[in-house]
Each structure stands twice: as structure tokens, then as C-alpha cells.
N, C-alpha and C. Protein backbone atom coordinates (compact mmCIF):
# COMPACT_ATOMS: atom_id res chain seq x y z
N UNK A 1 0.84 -1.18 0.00
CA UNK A 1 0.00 0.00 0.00
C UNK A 1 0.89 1.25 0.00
N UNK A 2 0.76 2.20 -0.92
CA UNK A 2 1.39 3.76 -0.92
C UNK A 2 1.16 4.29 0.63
N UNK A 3 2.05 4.87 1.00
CA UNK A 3 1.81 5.63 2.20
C UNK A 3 1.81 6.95 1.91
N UNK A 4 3.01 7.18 1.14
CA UNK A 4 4.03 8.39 1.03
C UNK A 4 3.78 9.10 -0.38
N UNK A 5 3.98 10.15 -1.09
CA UNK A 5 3.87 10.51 -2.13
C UNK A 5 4.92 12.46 -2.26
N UNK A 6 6.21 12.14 -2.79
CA UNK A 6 6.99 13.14 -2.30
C UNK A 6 6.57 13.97 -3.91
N UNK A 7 6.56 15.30 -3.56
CA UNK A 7 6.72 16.09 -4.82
C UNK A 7 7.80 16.87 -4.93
N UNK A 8 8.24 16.73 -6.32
CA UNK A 8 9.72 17.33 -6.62
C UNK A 8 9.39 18.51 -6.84
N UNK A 9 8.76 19.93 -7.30
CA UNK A 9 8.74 20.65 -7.99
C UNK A 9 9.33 21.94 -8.37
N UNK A 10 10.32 21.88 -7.73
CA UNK A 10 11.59 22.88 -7.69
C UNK A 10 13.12 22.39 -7.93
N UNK A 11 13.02 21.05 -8.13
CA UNK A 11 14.44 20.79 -8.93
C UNK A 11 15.40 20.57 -7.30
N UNK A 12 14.60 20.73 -6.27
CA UNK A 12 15.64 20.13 -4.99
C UNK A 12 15.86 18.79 -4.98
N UNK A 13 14.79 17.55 -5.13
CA UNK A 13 15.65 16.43 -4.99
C UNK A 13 16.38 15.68 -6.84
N UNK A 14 15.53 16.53 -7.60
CA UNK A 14 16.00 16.10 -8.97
C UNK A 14 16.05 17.01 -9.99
N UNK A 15 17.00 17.15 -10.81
CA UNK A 15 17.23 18.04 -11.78
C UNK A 15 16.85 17.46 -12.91
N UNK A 16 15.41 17.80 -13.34
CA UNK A 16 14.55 17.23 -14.30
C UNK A 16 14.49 18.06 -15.45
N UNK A 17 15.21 19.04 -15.46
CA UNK A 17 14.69 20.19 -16.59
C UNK A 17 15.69 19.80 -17.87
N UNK A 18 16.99 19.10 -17.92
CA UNK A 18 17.47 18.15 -19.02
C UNK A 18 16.88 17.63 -19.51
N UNK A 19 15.96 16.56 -18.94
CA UNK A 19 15.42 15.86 -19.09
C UNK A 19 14.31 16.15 -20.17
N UNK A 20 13.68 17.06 -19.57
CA UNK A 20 12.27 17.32 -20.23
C UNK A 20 12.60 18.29 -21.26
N UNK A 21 13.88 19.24 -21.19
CA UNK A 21 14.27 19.77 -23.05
C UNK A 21 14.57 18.56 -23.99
N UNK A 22 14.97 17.76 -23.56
CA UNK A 22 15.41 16.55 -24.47
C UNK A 22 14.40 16.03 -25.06
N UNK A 23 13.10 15.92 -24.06
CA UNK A 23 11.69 15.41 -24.65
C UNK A 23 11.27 15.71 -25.68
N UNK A 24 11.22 17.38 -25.21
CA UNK A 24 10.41 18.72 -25.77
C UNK A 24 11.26 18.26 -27.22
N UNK A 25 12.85 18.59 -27.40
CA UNK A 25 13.12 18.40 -28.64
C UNK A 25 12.99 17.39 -29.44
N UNK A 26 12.86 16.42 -28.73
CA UNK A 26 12.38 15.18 -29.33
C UNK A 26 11.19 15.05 -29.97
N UNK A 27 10.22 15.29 -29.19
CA UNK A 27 8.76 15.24 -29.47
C UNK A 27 8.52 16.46 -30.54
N UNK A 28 8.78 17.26 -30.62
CA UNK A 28 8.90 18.69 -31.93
C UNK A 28 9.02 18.21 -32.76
N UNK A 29 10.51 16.95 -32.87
CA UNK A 29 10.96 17.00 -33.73
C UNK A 29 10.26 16.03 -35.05
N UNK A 30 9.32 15.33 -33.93
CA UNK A 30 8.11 14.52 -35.17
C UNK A 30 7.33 15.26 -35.86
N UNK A 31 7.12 16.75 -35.52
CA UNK A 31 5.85 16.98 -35.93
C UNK A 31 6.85 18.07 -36.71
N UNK A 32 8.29 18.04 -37.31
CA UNK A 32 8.73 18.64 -38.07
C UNK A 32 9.31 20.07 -37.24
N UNK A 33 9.18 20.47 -36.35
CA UNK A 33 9.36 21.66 -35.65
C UNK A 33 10.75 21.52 -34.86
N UNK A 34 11.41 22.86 -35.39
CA UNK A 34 13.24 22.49 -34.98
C UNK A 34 13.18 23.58 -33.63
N UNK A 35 14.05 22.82 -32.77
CA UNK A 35 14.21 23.38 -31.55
C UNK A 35 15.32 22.86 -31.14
N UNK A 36 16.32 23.93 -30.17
CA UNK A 36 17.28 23.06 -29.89
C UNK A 36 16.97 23.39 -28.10
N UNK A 37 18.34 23.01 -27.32
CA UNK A 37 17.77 22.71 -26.23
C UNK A 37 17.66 24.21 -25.25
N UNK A 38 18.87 25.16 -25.84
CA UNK A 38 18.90 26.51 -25.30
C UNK A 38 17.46 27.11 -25.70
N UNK A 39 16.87 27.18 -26.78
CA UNK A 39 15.29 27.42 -26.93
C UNK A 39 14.90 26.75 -25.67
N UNK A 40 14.33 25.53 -25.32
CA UNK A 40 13.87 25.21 -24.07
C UNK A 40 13.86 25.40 -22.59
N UNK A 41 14.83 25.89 -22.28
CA UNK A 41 15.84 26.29 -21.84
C UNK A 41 15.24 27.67 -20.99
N UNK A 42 14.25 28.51 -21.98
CA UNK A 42 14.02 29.57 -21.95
C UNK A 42 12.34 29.94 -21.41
N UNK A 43 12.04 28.71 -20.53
CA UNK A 43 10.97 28.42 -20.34
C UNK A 43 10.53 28.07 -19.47
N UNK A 44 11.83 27.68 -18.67
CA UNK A 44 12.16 27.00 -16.83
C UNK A 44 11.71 27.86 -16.37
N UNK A 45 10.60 27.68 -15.57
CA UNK A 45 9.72 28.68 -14.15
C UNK A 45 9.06 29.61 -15.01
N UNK A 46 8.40 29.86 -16.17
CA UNK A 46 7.59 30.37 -16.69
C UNK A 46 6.33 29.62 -16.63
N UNK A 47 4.92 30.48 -16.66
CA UNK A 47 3.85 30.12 -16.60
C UNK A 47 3.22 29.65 -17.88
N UNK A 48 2.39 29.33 -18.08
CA UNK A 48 1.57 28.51 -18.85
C UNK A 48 0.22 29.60 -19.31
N UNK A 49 0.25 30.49 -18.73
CA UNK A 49 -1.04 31.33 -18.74
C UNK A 49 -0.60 32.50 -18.97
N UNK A 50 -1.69 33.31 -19.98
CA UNK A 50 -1.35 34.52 -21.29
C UNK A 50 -2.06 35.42 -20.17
């Protein structure tokens, strides 16, 4: 049974933001759209909302 459920969301116990430019460029890169990882890069702790 789960007891516990830790949330990372500031990059203290894991530095995930490699991670997820690598995705980002990855996943772009099917749908034809060039990005490299400094573009991504540019997006860490920005909001989602206009």
C-alpha cells in the first residue's frame, strides 16, 4: 500500500529540466518543428497562462 507521495517541484531532490528539453526536442521533432535545447531552456519557471 502507498503511504508516502513526495513532490519534486523545484528541482531540490531532482534536476529534471534536461530531461524534459530533451523530450520537448524530441517530441517537436516529429511533428517537423526544430528546436534546440537553449530554446527550451528559456521556459524554466515560466507560466503557462497569457
Amino acid at each position: 500500500m502507498l503511504k508516502y507521495v513526495i513532490f519534486d517541484m523545484d528541482g531540490v531532490l531532482i534536476d529534471s529540466e534536461p530531461m524534459h528539453a530533451r523530450a520537448a526536442v524530441n517530441a517537436l521533432s516529429h511533428y517537423g518543428v526544430r528546436v534546440d535545447i537553449p530554446y527550451c531552456y528559456r521556459f524554466i519557471g515560466s507560466t503557462t497562462r497569457l
